[in-house]
PDB file of N, CA and C in Angstrom:
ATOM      1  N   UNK A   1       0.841  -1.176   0.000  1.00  0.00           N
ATOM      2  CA  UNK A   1       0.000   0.000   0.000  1.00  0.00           C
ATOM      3  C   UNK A   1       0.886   1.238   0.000  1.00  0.00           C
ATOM      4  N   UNK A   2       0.213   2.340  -0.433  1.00  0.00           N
ATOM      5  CA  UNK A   2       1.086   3.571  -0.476  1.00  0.00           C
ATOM      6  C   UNK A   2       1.111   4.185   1.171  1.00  0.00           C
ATOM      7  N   UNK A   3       2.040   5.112   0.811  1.00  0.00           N
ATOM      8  CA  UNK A   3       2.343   5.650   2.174  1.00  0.00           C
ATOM      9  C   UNK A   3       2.161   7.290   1.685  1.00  0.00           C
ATOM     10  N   UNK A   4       1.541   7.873   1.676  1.00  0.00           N
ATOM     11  CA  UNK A   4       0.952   8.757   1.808  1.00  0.00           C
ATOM     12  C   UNK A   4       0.258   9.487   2.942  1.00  0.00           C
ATOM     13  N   UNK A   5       0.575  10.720   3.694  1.00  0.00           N
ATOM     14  CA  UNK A   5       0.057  10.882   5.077  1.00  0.00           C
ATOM     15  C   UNK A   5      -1.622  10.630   4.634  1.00  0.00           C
ATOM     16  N   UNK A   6      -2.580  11.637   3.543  1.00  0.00           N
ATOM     17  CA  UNK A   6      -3.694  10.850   3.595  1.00  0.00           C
ATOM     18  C   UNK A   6      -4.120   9.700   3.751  1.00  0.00           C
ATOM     19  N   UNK A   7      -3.251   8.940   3.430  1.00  0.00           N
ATOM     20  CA  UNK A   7      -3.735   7.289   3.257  1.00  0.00           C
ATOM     21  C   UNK A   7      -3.463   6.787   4.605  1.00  0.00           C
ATOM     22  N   UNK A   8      -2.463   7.402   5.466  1.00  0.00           N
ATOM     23  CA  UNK A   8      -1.806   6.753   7.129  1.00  0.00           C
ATOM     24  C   UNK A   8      -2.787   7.328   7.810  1.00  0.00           C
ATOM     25  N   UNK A   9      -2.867   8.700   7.489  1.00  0.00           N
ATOM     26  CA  UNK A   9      -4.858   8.806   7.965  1.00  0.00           C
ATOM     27  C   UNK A   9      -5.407   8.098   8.155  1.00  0.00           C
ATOM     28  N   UNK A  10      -5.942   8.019   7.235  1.00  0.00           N
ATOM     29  CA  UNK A  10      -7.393   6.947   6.769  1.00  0.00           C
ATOM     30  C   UNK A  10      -7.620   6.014   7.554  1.00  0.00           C
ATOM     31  N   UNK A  11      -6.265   5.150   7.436  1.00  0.00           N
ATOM     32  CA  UNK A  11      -5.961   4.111   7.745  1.00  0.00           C
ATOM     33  C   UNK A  11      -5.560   4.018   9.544  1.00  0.00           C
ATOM     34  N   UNK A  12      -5.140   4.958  10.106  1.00  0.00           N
ATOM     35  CA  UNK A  12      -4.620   5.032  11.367  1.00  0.00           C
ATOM     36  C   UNK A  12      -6.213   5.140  12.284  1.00  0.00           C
ATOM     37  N   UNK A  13      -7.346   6.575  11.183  1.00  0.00           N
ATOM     38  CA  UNK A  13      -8.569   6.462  11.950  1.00  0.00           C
ATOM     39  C   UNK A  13      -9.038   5.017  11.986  1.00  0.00           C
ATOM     40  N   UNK A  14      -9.612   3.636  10.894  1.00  0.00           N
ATOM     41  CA  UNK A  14      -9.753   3.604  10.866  1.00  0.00           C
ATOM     42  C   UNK A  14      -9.661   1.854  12.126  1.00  0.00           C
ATOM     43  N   UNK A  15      -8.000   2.095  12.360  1.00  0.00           N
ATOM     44  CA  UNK A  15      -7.779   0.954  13.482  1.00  0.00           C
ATOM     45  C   UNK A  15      -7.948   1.489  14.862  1.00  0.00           C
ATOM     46  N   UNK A  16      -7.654   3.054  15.163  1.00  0.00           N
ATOM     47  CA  UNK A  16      -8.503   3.407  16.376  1.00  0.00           C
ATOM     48  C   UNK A  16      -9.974   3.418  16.489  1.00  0.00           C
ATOM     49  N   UNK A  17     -10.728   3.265  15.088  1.00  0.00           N
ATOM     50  CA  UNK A  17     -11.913   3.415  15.609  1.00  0.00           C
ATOM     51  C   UNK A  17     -12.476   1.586  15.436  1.00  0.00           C
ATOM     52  N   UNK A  18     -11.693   0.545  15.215  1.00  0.00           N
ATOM     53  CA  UNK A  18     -11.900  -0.560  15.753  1.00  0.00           C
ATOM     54  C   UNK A  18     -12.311  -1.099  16.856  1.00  0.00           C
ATOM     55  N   UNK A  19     -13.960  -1.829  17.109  1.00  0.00           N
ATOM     56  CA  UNK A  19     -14.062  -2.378  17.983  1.00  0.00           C
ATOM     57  C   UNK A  19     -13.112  -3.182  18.619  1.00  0.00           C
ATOM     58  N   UNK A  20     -13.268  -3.646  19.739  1.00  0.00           N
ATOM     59  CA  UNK A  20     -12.493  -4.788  20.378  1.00  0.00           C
ATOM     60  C   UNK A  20     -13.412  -5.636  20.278  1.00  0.00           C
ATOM     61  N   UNK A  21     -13.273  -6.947  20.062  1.00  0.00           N
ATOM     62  CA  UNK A  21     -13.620  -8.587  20.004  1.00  0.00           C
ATOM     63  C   UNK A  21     -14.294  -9.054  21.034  1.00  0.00           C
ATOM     64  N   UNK A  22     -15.089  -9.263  21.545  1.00  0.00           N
ATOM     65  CA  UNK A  22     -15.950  -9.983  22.708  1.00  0.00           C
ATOM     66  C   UNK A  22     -15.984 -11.132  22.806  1.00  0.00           C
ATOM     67  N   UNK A  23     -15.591 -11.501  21.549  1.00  0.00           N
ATOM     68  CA  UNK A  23     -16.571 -13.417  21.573  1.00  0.00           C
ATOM     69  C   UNK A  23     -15.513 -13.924  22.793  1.00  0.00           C
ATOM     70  N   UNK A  24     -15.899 -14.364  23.948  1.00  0.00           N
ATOM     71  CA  UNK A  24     -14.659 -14.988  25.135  1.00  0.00           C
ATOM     72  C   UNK A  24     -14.551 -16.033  24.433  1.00  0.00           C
ATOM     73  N   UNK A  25     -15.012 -16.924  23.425  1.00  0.00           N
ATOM     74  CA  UNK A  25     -14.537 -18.146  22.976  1.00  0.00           C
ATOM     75  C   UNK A  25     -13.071 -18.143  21.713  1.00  0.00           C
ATOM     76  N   UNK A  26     -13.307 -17.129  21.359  1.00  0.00           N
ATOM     77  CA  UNK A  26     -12.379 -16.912  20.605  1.00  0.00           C
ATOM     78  C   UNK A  26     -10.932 -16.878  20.845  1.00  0.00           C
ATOM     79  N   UNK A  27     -10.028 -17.138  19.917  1.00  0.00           N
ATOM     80  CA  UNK A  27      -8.718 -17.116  19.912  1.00  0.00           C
ATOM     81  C   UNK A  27      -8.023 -15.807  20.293  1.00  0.00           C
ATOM     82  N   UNK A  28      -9.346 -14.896  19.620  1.00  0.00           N
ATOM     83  CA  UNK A  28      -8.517 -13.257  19.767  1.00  0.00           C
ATOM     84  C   UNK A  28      -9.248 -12.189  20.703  1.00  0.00           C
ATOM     85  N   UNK A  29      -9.780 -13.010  21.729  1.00  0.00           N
ATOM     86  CA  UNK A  29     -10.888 -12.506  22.567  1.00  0.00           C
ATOM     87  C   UNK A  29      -9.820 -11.040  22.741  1.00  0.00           C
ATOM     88  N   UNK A  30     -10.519  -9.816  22.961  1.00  0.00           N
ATOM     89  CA  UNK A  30      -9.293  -9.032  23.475  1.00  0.00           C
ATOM     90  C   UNK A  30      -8.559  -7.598  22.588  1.00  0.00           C
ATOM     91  N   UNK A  31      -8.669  -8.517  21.292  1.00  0.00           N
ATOM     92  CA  UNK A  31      -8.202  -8.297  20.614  1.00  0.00           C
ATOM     93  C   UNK A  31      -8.659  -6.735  19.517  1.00  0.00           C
ATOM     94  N   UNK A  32      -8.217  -5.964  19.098  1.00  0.00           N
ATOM     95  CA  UNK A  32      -9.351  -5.065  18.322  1.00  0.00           C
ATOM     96  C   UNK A  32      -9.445  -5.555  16.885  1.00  0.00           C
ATOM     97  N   UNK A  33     -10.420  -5.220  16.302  1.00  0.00           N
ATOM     98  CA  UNK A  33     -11.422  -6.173  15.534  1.00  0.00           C
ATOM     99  C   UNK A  33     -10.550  -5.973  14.362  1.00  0.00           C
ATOM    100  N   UNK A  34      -9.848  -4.847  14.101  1.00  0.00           N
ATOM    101  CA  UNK A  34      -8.991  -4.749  12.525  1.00  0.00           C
ATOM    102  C   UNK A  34      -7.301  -4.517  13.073  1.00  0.00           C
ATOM    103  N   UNK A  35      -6.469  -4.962  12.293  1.00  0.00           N
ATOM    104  CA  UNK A  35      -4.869  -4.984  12.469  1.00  0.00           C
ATOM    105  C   UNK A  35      -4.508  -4.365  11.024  1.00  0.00           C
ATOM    106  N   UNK A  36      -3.169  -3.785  11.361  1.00  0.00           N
ATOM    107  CA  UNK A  36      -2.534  -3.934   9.907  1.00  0.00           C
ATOM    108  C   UNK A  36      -1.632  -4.406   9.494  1.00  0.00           C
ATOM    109  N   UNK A  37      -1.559  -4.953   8.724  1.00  0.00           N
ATOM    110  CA  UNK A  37      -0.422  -5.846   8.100  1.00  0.00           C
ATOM    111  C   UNK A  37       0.879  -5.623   8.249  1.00  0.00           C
ATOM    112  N   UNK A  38       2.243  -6.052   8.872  1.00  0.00           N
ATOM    113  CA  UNK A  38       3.061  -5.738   9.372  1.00  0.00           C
ATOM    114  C   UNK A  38       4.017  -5.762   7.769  1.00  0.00           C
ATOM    115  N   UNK A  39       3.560  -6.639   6.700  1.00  0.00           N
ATOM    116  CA  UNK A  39       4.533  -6.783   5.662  1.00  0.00           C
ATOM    117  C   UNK A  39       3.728  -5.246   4.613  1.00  0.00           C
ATOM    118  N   UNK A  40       2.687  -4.902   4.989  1.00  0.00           N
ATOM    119  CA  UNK A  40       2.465  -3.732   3.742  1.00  0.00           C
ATOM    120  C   UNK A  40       1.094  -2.924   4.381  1.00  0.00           C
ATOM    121  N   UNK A  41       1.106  -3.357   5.796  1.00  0.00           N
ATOM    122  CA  UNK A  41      -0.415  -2.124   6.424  1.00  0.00           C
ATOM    123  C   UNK A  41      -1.699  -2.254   5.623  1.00  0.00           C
ATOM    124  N   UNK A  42      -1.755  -3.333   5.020  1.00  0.00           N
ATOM    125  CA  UNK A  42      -3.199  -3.392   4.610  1.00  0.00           C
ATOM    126  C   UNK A  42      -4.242  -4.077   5.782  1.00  0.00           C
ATOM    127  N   UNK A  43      -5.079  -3.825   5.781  1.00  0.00           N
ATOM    128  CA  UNK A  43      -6.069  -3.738   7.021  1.00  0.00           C
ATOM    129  C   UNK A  43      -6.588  -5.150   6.877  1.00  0.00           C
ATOM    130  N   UNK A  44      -6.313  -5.615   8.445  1.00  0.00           N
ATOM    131  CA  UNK A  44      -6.647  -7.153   8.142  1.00  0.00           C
ATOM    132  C   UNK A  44      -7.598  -7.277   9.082  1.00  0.00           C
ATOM    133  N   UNK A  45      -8.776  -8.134   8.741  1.00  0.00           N
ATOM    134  CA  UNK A  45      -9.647  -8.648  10.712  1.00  0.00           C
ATOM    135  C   UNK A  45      -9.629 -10.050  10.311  1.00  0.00           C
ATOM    136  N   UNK A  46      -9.702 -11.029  11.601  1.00  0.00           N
ATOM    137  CA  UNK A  46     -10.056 -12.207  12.177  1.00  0.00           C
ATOM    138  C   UNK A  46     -11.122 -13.019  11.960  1.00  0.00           C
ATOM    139  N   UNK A  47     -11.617 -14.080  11.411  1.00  0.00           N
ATOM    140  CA  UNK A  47     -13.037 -14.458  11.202  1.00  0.00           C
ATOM    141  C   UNK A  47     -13.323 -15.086  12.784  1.00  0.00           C
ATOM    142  N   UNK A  48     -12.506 -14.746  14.024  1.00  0.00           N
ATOM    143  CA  UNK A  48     -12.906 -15.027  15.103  1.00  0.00           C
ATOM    144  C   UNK A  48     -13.234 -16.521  15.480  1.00  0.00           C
ATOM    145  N   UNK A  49     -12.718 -17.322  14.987  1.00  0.00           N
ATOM    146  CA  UNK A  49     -12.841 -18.751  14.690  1.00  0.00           C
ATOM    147  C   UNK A  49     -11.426 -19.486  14.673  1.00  0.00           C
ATOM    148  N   UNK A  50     -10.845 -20.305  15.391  1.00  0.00           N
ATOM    149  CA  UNK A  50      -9.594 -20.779  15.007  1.00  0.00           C
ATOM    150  C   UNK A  50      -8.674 -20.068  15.772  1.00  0.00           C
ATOM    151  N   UNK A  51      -7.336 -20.195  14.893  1.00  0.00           N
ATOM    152  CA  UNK A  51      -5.791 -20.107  14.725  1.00  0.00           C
ATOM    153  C   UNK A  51      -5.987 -18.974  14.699  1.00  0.00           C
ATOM    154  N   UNK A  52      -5.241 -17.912  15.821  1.00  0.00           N
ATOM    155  CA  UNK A  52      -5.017 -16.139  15.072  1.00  0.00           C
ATOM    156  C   UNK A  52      -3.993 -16.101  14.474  1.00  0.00           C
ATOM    157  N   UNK A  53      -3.707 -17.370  14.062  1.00  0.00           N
ATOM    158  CA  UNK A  53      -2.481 -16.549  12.398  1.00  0.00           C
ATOM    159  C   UNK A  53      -3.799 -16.396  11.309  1.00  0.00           C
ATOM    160  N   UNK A  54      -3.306 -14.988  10.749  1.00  0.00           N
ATOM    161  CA  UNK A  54      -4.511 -14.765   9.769  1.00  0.00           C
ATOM    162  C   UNK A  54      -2.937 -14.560   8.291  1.00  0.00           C
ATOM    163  N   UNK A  55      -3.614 -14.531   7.381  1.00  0.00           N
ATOM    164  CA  UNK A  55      -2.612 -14.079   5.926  1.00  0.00           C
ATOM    165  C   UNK A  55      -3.484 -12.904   5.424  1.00  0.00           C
ATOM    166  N   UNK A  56      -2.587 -12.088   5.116  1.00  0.00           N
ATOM    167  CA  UNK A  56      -2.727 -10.851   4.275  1.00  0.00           C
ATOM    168  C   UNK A  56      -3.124 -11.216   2.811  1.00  0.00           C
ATOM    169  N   UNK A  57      -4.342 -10.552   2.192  1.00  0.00           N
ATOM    170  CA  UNK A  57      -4.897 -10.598   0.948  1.00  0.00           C
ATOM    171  C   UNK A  57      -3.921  -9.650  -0.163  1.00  0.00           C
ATOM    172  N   UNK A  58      -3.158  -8.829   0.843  1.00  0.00           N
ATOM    173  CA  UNK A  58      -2.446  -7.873   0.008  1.00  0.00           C
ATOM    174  C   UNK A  58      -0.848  -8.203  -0.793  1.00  0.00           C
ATOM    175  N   UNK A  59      -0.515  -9.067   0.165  1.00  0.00           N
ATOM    176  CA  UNK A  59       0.926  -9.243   0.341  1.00  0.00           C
ATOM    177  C   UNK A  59       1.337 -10.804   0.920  1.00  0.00           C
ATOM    178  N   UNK A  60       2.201 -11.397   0.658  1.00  0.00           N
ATOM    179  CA  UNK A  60       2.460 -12.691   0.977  1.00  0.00           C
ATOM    180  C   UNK A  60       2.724 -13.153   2.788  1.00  0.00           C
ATOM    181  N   UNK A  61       2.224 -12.190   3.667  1.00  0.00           N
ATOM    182  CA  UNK A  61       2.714 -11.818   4.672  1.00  0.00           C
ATOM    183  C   UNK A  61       1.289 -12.692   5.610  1.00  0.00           C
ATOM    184  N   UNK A  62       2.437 -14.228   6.603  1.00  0.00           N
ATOM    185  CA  UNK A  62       0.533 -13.937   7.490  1.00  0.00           C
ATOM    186  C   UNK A  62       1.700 -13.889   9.340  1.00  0.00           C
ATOM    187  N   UNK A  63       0.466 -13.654  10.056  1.00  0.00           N
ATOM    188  CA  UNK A  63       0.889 -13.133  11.474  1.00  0.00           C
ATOM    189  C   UNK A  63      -0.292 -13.217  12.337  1.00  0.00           C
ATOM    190  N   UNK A  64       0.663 -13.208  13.219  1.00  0.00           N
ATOM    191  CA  UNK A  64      -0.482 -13.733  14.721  1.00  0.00           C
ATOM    192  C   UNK A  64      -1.058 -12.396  14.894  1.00  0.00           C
ATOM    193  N   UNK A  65      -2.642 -12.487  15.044  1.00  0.00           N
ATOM    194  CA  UNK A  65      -3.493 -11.560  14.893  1.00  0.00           C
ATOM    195  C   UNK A  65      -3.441 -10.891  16.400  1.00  0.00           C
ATOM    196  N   UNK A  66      -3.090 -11.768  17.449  1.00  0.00           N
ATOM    197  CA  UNK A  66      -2.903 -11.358  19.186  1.00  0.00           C
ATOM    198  C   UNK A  66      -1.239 -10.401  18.967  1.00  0.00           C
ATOM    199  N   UNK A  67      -0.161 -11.187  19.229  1.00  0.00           N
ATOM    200  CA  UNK A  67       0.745 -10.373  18.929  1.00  0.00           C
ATOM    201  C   UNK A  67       1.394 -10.049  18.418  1.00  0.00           C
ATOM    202  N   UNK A  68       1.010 -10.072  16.969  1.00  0.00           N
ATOM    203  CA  UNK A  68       1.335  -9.395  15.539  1.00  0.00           C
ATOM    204  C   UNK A  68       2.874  -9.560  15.062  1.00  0.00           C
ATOM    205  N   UNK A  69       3.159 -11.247  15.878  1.00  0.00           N
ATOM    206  CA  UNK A  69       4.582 -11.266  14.955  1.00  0.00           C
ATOM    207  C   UNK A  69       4.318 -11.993  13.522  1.00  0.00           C
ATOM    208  N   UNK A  70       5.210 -12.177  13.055  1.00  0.00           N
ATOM    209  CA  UNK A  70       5.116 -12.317  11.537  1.00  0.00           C
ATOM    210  C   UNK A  70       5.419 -14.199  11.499  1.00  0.00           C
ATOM    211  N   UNK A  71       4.856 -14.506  10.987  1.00  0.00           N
ATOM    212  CA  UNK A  71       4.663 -15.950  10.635  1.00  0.00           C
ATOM    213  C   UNK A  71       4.017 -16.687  11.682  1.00  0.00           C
ATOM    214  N   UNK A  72       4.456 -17.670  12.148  1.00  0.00           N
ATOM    215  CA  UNK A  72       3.607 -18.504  13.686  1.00  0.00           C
ATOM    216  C   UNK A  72       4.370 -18.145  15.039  1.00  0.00           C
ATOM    217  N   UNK A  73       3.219 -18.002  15.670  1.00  0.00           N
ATOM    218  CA  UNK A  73       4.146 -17.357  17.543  1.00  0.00           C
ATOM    219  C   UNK A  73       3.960 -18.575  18.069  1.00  0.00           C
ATOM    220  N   UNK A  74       2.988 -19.406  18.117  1.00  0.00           N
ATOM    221  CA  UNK A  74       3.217 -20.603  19.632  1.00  0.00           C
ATOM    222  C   UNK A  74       2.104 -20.112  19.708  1.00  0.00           C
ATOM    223  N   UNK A  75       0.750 -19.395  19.565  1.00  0.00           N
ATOM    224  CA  UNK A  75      -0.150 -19.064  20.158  1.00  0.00           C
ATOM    225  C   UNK A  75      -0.387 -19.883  22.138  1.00  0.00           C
ATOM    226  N   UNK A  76      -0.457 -19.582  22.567  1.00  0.00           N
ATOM    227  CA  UNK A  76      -1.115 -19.368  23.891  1.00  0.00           C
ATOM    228  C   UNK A  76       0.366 -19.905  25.038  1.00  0.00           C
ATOM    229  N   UNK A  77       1.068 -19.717  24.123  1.00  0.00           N
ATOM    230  CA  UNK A  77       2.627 -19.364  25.311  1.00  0.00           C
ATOM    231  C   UNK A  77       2.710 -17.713  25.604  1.00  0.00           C
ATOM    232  N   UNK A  78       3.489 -17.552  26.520  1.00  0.00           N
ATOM    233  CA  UNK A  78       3.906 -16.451  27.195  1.00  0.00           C
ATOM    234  C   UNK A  78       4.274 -15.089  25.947  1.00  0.00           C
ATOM    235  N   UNK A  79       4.626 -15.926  25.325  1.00  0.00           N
ATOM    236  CA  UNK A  79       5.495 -15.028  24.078  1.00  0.00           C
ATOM    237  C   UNK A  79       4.180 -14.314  23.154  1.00  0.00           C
ATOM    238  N   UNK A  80       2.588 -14.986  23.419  1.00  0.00           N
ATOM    239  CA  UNK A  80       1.609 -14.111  22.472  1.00  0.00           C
ATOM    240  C   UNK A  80       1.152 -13.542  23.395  1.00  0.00           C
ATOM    241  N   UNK A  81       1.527 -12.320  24.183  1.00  0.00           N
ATOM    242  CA  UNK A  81       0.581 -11.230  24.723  1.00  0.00           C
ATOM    243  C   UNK A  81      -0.479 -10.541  23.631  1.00  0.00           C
ATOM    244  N   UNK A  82      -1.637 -10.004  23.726  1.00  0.00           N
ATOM    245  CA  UNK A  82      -2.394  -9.113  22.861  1.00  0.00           C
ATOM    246  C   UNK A  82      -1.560  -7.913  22.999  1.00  0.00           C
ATOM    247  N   UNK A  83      -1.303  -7.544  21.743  1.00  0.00           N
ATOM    248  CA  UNK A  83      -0.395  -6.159  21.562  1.00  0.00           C
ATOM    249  C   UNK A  83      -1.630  -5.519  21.136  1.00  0.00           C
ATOM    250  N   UNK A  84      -1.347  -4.276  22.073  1.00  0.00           N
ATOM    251  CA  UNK A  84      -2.674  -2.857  21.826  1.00  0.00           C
ATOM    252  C   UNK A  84      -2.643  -2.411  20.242  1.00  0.00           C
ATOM    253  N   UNK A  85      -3.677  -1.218  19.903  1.00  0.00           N
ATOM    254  CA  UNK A  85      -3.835  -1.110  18.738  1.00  0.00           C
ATOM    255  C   UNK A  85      -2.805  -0.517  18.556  1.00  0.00           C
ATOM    256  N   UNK A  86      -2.683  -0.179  16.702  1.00  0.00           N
ATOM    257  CA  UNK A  86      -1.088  -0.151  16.435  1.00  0.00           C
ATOM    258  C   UNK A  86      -1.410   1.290  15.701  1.00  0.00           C
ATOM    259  N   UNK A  87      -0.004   1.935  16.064  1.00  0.00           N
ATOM    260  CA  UNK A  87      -0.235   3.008  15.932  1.00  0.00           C
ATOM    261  C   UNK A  87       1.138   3.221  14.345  1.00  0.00           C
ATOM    262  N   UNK A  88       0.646   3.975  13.315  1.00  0.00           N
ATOM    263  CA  UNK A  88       1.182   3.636  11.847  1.00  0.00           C
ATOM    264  C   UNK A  88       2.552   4.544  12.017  1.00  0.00           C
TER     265      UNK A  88
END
């Protein structure tokens, strides 16, 4: 995606104004409802079901949707804290 301050706008309103996740059954309980892609900031959400490794539609890039490292974390070891919303 471009980097353009309009576009880091857009895009910055549009992950602060992300709900947070409720479902307690979920993987990403916690979590706010949209991320951005750590390989190109395209705006990713969770189908709240499963594995929070999600893959980017934009870019070859997938990552743990809790703490947004890049490929597989171990989900539910010490090492996936929920990282707060992300600021661009």
């Amino acid at each position: 995606m471009g980097s353009s301050p309009e576009l880091r706008r857009l895009l910055q309103t549009a992950l602060d104004g992300a709900p947070q996740i409720n479902a307690s059954t979920s993987t990403v309980h916690g979590c706010p409802a949209l991320r951005a892609c750590p390989g190109c900031r395209a705006l990713v959400s969770h189908t709240q079901r499963g594995c929070p490794t999600v893959w980017c539609a934009q870019c070859p890039c997938s990552f743990c949707f809790r703490c947004l490292k890049v490929g597989y974390c171990g989900y539910g070891s010490p090492q996936c804290p929920i990282r707060e919303r992300q600021r661009l």
